[in-house]
PDB file of N, CA and C in Angstrom:
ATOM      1  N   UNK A   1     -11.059 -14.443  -9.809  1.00  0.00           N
ATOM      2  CA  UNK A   1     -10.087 -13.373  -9.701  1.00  0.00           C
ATOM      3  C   UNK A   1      -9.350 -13.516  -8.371  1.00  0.00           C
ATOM      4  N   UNK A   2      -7.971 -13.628  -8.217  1.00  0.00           N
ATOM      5  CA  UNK A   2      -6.901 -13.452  -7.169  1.00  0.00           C
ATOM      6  C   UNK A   2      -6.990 -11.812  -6.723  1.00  0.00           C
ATOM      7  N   UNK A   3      -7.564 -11.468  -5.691  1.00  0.00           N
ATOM      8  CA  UNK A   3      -7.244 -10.475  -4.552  1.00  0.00           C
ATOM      9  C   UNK A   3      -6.365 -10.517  -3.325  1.00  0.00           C
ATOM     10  N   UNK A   4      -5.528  -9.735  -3.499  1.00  0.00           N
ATOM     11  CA  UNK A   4      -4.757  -9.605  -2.464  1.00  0.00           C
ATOM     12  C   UNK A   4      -4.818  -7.984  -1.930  1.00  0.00           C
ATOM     13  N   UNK A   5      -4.990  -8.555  -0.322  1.00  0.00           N
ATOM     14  CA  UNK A   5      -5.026  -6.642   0.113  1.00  0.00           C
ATOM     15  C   UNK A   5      -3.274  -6.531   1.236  1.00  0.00           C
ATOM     16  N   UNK A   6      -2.962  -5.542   0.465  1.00  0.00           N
ATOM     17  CA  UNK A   6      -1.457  -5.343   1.488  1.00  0.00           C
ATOM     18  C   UNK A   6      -1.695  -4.064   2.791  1.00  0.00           C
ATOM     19  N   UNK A   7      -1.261  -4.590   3.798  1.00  0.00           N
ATOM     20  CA  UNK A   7      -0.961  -3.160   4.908  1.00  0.00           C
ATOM     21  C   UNK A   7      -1.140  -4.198   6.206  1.00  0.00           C
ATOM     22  N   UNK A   8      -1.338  -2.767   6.896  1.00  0.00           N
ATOM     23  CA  UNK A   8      -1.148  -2.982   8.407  1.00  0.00           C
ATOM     24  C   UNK A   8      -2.404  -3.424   9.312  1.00  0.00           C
ATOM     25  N   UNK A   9      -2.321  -4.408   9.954  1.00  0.00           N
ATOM     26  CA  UNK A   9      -3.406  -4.680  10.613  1.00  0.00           C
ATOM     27  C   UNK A   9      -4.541  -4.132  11.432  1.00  0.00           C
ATOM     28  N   UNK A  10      -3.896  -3.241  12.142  1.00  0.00           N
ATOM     29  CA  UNK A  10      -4.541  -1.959  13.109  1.00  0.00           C
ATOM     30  C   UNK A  10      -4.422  -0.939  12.623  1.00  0.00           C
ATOM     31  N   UNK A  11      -4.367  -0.646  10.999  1.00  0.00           N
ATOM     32  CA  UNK A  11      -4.817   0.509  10.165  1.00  0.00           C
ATOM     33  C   UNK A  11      -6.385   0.998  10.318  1.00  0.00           C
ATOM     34  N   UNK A  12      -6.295   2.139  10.414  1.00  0.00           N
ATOM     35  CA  UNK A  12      -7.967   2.241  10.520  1.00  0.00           C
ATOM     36  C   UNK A  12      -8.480   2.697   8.592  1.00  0.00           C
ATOM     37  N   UNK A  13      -7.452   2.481   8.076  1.00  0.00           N
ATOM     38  CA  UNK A  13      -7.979   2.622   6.416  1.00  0.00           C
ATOM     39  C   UNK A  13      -8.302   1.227   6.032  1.00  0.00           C
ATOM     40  N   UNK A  14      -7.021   0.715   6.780  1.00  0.00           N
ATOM     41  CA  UNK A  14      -7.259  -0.911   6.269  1.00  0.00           C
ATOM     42  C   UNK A  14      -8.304  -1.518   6.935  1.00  0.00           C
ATOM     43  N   UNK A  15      -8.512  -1.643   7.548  1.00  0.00           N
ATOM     44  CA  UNK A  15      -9.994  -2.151   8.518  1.00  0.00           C
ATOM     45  C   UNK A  15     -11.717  -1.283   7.296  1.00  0.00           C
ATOM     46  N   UNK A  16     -11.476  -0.253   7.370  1.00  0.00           N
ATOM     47  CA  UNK A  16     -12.198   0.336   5.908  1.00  0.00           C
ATOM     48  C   UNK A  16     -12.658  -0.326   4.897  1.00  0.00           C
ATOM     49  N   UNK A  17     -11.509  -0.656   4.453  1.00  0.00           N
ATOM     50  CA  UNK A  17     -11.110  -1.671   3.148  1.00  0.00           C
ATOM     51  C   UNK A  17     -11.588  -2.880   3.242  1.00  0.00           C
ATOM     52  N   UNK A  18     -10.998  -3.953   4.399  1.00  0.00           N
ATOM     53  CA  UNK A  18     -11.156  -4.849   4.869  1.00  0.00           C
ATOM     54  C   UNK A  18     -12.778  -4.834   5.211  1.00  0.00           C
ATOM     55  N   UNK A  19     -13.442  -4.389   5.524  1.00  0.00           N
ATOM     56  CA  UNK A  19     -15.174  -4.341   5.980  1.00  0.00           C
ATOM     57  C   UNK A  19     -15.816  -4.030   4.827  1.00  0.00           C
ATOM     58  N   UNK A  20     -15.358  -3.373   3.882  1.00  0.00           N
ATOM     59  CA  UNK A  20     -15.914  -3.091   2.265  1.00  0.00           C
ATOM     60  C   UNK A  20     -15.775  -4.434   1.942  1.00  0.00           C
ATOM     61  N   UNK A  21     -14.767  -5.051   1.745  1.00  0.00           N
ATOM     62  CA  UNK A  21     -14.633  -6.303   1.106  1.00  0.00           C
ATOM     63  C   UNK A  21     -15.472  -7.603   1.342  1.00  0.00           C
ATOM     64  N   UNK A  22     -15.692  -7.567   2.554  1.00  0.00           N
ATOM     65  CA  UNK A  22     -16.136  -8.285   4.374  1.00  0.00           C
ATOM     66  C   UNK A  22     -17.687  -8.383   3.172  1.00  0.00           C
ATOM     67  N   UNK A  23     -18.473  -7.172   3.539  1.00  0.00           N
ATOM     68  CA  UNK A  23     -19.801  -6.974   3.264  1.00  0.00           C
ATOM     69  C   UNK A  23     -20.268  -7.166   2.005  1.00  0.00           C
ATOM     70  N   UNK A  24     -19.577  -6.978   0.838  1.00  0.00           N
ATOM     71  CA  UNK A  24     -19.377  -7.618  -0.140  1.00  0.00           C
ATOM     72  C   UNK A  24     -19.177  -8.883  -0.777  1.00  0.00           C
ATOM     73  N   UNK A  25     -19.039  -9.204   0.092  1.00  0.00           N
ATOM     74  CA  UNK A  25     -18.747 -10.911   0.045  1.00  0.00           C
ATOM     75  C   UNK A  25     -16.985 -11.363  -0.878  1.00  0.00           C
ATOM     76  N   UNK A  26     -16.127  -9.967  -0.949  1.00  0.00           N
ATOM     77  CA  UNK A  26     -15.389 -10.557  -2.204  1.00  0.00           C
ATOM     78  C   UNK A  26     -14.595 -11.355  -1.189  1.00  0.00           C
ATOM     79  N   UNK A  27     -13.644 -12.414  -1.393  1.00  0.00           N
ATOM     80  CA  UNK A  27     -12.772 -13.209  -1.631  1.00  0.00           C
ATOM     81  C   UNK A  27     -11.274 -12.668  -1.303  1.00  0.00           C
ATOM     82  N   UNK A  28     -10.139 -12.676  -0.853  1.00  0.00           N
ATOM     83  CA  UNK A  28      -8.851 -11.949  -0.722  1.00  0.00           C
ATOM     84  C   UNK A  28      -8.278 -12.566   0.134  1.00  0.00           C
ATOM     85  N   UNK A  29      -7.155 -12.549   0.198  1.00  0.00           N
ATOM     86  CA  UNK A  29      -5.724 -12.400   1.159  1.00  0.00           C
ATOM     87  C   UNK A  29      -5.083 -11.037   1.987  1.00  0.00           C
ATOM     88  N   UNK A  30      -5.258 -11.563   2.654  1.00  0.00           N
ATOM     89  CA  UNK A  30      -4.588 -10.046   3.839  1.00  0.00           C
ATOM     90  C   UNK A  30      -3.298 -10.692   4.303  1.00  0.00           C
ATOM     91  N   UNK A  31      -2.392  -9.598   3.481  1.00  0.00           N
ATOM     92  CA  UNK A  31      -0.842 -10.002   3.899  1.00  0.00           C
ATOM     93  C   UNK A  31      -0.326  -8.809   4.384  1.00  0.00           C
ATOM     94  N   UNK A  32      -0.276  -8.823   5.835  1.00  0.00           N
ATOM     95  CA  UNK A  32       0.406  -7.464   7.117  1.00  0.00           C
ATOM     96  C   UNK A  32       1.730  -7.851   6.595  1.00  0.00           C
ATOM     97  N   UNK A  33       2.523  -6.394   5.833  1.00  0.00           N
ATOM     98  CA  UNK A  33       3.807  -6.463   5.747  1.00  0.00           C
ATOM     99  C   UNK A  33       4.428  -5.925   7.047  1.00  0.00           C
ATOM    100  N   UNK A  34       3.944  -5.552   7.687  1.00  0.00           N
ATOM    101  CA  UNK A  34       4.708  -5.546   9.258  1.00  0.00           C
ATOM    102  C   UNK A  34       5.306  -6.803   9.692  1.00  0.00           C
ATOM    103  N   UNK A  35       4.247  -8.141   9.424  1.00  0.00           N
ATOM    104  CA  UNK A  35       4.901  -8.981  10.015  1.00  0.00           C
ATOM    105  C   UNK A  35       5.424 -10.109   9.090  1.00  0.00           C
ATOM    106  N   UNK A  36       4.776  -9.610   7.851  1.00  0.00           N
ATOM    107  CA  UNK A  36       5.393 -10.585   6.629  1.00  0.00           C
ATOM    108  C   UNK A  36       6.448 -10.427   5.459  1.00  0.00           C
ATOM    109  N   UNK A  37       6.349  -8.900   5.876  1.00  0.00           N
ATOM    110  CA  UNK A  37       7.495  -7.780   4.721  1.00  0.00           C
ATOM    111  C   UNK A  37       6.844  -7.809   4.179  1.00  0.00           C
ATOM    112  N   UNK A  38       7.835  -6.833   3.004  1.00  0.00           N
ATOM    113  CA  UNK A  38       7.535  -7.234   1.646  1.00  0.00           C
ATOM    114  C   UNK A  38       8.931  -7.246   0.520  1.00  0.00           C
ATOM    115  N   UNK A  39       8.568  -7.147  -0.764  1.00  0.00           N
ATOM    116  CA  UNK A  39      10.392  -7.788  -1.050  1.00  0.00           C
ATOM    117  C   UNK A  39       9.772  -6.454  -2.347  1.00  0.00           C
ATOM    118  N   UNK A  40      11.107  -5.764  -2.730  1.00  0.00           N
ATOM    119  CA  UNK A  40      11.403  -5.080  -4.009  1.00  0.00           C
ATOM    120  C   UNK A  40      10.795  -5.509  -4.882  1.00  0.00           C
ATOM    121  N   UNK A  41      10.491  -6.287  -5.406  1.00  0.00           N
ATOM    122  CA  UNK A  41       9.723  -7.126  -6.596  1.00  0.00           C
ATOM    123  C   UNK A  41       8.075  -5.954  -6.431  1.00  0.00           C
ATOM    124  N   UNK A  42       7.015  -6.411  -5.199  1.00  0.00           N
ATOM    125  CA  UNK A  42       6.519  -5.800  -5.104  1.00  0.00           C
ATOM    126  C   UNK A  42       6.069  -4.213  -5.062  1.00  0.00           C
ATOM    127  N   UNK A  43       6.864  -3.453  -4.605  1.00  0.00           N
ATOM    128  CA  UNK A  43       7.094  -2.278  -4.635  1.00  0.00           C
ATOM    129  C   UNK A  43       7.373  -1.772  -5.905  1.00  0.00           C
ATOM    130  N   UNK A  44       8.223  -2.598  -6.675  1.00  0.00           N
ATOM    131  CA  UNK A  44       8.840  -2.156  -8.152  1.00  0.00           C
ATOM    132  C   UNK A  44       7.219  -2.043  -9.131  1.00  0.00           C
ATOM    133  N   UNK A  45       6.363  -3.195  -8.526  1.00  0.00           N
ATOM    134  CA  UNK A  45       5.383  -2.976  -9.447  1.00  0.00           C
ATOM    135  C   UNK A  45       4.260  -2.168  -9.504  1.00  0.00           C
ATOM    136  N   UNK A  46       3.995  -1.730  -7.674  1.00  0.00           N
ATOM    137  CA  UNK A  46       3.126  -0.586  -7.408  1.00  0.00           C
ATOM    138  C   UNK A  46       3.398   0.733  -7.868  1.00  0.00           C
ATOM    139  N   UNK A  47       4.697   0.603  -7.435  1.00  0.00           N
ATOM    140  CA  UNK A  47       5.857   1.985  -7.772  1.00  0.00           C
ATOM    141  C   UNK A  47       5.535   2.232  -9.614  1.00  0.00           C
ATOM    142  N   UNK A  48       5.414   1.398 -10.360  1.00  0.00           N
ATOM    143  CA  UNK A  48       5.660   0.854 -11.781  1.00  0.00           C
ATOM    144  C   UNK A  48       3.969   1.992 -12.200  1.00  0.00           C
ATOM    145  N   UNK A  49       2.668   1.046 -11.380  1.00  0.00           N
ATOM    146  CA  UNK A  49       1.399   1.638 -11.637  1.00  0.00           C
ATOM    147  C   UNK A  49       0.738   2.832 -11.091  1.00  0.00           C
ATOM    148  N   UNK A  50       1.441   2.800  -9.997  1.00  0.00           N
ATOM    149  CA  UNK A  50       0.782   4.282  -9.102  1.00  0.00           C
ATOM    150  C   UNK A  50       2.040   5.353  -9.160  1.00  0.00           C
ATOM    151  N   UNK A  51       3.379   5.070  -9.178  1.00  0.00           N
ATOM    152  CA  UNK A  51       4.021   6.229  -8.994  1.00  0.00           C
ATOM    153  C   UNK A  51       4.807   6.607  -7.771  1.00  0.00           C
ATOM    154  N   UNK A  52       5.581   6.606  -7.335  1.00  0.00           N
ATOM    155  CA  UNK A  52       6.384   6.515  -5.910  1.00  0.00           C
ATOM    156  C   UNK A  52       5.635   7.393  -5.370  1.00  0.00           C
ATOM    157  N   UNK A  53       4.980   8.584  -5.766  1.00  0.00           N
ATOM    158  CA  UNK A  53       4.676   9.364  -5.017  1.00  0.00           C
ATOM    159  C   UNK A  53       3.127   9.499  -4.249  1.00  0.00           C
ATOM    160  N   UNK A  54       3.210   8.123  -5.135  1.00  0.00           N
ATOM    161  CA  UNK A  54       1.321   7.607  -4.827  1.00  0.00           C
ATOM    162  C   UNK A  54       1.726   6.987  -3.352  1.00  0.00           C
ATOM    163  N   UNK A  55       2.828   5.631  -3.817  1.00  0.00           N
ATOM    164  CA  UNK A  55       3.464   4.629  -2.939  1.00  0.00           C
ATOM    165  C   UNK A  55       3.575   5.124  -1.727  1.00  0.00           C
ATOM    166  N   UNK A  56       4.416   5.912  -1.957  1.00  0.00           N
ATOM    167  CA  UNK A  56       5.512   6.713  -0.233  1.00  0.00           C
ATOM    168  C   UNK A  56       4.129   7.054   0.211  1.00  0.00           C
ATOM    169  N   UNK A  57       3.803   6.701   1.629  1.00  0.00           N
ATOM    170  CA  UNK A  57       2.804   7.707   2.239  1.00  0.00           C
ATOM    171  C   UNK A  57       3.815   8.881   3.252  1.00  0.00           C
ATOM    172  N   UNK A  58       3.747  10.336   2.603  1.00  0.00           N
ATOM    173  CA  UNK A  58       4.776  10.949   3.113  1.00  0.00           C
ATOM    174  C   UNK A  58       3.759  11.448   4.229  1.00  0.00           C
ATOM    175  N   UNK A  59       2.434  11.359   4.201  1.00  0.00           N
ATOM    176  CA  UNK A  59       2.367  12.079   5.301  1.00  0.00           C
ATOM    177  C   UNK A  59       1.674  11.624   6.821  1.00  0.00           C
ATOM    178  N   UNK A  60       1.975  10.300   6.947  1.00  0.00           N
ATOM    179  CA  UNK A  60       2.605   9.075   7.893  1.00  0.00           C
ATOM    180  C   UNK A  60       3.414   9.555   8.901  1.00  0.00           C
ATOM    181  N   UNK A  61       3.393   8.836  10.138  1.00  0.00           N
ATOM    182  CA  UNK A  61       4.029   9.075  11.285  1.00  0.00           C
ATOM    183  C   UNK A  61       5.371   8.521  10.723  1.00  0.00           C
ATOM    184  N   UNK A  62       5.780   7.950  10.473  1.00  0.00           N
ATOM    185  CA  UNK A  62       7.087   7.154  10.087  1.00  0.00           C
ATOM    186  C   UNK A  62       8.174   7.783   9.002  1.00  0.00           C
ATOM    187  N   UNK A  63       7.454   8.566   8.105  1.00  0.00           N
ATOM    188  CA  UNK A  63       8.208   9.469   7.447  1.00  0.00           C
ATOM    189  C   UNK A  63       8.373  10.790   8.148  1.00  0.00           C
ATOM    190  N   UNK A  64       7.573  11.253   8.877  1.00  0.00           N
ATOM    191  CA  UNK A  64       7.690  12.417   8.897  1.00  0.00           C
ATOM    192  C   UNK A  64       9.108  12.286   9.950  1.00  0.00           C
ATOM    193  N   UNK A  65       8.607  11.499  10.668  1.00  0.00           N
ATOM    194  CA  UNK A  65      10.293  11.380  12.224  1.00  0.00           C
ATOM    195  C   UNK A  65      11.451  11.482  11.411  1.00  0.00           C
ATOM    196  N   UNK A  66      11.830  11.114  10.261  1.00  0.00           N
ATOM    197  CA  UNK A  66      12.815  11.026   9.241  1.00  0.00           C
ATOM    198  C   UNK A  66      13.575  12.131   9.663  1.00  0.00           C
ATOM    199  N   UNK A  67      14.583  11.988   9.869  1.00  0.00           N
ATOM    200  CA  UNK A  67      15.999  13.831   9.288  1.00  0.00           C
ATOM    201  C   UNK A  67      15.739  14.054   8.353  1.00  0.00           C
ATOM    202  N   UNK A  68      15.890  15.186   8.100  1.00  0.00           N
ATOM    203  CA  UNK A  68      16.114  16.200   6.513  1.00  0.00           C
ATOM    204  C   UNK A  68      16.746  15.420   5.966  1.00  0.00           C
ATOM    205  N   UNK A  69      17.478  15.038   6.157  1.00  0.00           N
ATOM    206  CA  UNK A  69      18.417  14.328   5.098  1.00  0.00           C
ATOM    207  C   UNK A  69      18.170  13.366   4.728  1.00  0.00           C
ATOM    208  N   UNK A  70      17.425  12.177   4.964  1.00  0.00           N
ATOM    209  CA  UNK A  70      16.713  11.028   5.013  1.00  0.00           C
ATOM    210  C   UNK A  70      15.178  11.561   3.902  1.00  0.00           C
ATOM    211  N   UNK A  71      14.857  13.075   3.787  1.00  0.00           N
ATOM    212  CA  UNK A  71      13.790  13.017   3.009  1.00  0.00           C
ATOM    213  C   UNK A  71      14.136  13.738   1.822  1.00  0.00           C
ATOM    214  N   UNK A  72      15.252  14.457   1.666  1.00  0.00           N
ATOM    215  CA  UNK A  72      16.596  15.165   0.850  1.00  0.00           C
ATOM    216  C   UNK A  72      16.212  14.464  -0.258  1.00  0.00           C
ATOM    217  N   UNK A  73      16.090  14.700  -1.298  1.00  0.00           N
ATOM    218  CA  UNK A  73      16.401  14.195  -2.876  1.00  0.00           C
ATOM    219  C   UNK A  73      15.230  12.807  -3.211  1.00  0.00           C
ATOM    220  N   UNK A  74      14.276  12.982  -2.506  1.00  0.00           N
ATOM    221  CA  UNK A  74      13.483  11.893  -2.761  1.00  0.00           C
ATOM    222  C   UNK A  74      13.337  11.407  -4.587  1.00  0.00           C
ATOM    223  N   UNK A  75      13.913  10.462  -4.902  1.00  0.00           N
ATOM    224  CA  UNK A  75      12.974   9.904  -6.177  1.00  0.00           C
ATOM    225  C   UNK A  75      12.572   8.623  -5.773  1.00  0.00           C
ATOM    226  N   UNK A  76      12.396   7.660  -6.980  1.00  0.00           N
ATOM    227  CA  UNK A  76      11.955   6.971  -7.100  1.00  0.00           C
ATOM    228  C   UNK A  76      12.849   5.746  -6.677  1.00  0.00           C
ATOM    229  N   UNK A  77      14.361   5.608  -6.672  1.00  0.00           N
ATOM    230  CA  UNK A  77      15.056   4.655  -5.831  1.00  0.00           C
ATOM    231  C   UNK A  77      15.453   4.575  -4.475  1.00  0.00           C
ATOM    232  N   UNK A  78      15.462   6.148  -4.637  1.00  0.00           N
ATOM    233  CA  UNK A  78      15.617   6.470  -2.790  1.00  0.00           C
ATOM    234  C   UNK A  78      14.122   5.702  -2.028  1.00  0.00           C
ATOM    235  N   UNK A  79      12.845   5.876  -2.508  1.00  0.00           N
ATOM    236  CA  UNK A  79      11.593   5.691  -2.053  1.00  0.00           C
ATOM    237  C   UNK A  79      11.184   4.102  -1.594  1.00  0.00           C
ATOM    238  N   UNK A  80      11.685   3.249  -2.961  1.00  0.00           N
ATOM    239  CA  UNK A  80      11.402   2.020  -2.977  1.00  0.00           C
ATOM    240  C   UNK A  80      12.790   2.026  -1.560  1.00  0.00           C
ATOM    241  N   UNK A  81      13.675   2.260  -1.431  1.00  0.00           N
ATOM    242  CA  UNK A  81      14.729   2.000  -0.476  1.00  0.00           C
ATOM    243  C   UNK A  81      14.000   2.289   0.795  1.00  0.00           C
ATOM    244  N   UNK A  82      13.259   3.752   1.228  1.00  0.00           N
ATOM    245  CA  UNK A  82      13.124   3.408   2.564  1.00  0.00           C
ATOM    246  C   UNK A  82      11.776   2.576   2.729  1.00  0.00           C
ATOM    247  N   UNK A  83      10.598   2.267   1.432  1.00  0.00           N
ATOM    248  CA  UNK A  83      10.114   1.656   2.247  1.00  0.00           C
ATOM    249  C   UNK A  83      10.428  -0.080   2.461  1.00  0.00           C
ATOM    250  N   UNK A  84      11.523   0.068   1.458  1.00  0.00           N
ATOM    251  CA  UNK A  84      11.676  -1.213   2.111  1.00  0.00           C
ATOM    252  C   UNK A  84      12.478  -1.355   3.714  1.00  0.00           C
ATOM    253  N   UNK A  85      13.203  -0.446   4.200  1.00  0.00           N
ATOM    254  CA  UNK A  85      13.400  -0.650   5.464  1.00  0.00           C
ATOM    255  C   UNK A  85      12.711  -0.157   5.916  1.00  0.00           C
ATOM    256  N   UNK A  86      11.324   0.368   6.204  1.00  0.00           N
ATOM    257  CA  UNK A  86      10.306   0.597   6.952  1.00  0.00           C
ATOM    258  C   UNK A  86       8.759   0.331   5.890  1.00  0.00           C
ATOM    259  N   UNK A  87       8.494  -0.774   6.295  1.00  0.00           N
ATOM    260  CA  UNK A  87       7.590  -0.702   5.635  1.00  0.00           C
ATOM    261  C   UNK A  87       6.273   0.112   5.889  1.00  0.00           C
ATOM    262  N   UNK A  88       6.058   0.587   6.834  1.00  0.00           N
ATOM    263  CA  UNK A  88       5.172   1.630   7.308  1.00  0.00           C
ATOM    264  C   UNK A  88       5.122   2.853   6.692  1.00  0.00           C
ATOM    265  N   UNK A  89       5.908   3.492   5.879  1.00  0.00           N
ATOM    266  CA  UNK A  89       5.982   3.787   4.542  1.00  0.00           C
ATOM    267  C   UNK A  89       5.394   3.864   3.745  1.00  0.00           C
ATOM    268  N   UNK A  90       4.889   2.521   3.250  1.00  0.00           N
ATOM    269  CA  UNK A  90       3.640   2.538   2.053  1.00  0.00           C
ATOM    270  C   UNK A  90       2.747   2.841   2.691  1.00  0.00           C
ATOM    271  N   UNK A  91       2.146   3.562   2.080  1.00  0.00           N
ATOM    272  CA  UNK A  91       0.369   4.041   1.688  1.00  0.00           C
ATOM    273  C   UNK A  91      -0.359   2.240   1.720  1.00  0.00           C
ATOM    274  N   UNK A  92      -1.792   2.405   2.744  1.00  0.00           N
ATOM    275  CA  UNK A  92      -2.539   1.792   2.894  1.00  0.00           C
ATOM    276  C   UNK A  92      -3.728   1.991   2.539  1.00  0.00           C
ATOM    277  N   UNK A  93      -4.471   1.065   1.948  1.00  0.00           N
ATOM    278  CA  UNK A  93      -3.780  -0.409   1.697  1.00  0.00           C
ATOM    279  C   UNK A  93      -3.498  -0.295  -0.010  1.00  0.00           C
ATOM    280  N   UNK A  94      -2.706  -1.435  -0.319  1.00  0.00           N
ATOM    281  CA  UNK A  94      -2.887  -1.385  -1.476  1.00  0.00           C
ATOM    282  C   UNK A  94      -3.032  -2.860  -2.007  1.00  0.00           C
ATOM    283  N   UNK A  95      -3.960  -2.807  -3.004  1.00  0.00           N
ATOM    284  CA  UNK A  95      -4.656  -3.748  -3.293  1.00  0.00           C
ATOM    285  C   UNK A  95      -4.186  -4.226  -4.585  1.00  0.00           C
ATOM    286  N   UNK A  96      -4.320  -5.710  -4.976  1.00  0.00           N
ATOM    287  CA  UNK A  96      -3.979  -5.986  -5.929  1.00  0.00           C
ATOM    288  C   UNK A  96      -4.728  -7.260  -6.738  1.00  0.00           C
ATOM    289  N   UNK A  97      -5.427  -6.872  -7.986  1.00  0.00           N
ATOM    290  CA  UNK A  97      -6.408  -7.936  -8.785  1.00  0.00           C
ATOM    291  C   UNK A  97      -5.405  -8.815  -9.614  1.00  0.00           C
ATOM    292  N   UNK A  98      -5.734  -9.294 -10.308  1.00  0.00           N
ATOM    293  CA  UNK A  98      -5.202  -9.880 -11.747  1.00  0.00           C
ATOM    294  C   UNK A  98      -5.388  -8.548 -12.758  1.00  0.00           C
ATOM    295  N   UNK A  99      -5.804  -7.668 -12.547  1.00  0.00           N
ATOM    296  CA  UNK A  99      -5.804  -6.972 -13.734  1.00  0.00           C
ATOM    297  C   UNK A  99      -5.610  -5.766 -12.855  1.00  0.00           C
ATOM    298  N   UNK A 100      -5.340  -5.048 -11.813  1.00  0.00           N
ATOM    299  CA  UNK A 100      -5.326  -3.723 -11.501  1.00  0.00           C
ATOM    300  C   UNK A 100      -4.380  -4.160  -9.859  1.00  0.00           C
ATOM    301  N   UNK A 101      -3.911  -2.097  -9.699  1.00  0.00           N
ATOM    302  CA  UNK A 101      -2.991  -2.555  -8.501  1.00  0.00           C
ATOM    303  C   UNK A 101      -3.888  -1.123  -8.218  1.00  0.00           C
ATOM    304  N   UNK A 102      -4.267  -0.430  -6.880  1.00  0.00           N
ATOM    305  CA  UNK A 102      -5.114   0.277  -6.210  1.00  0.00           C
ATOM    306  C   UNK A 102      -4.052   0.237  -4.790  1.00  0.00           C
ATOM    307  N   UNK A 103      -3.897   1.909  -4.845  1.00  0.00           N
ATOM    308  CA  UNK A 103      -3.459   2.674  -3.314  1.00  0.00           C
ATOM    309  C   UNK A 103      -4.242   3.131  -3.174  1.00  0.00           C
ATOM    310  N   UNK A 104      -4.584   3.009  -1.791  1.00  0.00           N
ATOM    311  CA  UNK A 104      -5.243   3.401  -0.626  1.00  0.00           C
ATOM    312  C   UNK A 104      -6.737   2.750  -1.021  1.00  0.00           C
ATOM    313  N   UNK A 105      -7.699   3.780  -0.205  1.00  0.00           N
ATOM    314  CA  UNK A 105      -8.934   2.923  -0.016  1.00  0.00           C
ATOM    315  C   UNK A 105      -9.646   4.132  -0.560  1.00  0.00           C
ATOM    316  N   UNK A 106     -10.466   3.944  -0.982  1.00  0.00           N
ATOM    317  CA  UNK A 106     -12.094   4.821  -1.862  1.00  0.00           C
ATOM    318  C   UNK A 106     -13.042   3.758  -1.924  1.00  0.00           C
ATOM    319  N   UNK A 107     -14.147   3.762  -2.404  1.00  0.00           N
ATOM    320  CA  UNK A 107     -15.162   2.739  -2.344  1.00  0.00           C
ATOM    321  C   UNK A 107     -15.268   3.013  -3.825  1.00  0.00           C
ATOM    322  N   UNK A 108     -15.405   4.162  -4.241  1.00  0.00           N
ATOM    323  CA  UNK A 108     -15.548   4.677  -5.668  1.00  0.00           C
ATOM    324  C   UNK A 108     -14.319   4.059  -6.314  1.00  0.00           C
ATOM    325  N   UNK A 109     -13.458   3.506  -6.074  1.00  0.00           N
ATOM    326  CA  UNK A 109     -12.360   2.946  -6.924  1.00  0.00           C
ATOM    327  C   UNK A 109     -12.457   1.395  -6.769  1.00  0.00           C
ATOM    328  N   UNK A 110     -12.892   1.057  -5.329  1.00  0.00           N
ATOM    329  CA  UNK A 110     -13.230  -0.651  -5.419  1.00  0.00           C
ATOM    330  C   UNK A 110     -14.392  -0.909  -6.253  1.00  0.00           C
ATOM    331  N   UNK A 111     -15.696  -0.274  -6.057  1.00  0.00           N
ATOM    332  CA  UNK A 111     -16.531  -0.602  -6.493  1.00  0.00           C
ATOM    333  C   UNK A 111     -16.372  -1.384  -8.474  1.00  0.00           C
ATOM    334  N   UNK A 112     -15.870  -0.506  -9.096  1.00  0.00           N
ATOM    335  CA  UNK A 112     -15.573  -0.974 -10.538  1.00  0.00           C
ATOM    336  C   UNK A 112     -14.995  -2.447 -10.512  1.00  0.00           C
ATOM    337  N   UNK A 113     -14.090  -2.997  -9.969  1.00  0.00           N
ATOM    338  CA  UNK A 113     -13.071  -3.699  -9.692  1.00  0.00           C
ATOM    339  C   UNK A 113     -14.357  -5.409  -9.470  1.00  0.00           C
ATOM    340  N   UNK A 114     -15.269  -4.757  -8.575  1.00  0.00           N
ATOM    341  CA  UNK A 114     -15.905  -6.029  -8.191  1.00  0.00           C
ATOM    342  C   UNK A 114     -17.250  -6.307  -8.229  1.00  0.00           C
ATOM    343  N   UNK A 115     -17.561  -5.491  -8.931  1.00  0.00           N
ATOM    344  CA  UNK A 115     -18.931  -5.232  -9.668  1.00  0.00           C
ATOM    345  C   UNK A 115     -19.747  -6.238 -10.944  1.00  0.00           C
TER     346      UNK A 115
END
């Protein structure tokens, strides 16, 4: 199985995640979209399984600095838009199998996945 874990390096969810995985012995890729991006393609498909409103982490330092107007009419194209110019934005981490895509971190939601 292909694992890939997405977020920020000095996340303290992602470090969470990352040490679940660690102790577990599973297998993965850690791709920091801080310093690697990420491209619409991706987002379209998290956005697709979890829901923009899973996606957007609105309640993040990075959204909240936003103007009113910048958080005005949120859907689902406005969302994929800012996080693609800020990727700090997405909800961490989010994970991705061959068969499942997972926001944020629970142990109760990895556990199934790699069991």
């Amino acid at each position: 199985m292909t694992t890939t874990i997405y977020g920020i390096k000095n996340c303290d969810t992602m470090k969470k995640a990352r040490t679940w995985l660690d102790e577990r012995g599973v297998s993965y890729r850690f791709h920091d979209y801080k310093s690697e991006g990420i491209d619409r393609g991706h987002l379209e498909r998290w956005v697709e399984a979890a829901g923009w409103e899973t996606v957007l982490n609105r309640a993040g330092t990075t959204f909240r600095k936003l103007d009113d107007a910048a958080k005005a009419g949120l859907d689902r194209e406005k969302a994929i838009r800012l996080m693609l110019e800020q990727p700090s934005m997405i909800k961490r981490p989010v994970l991705e199998t061959n068969e499942k895509i997972v926001v944020g971190f629970k142990p109760e939601l990895y556990e199934p996945l790699f069991s």
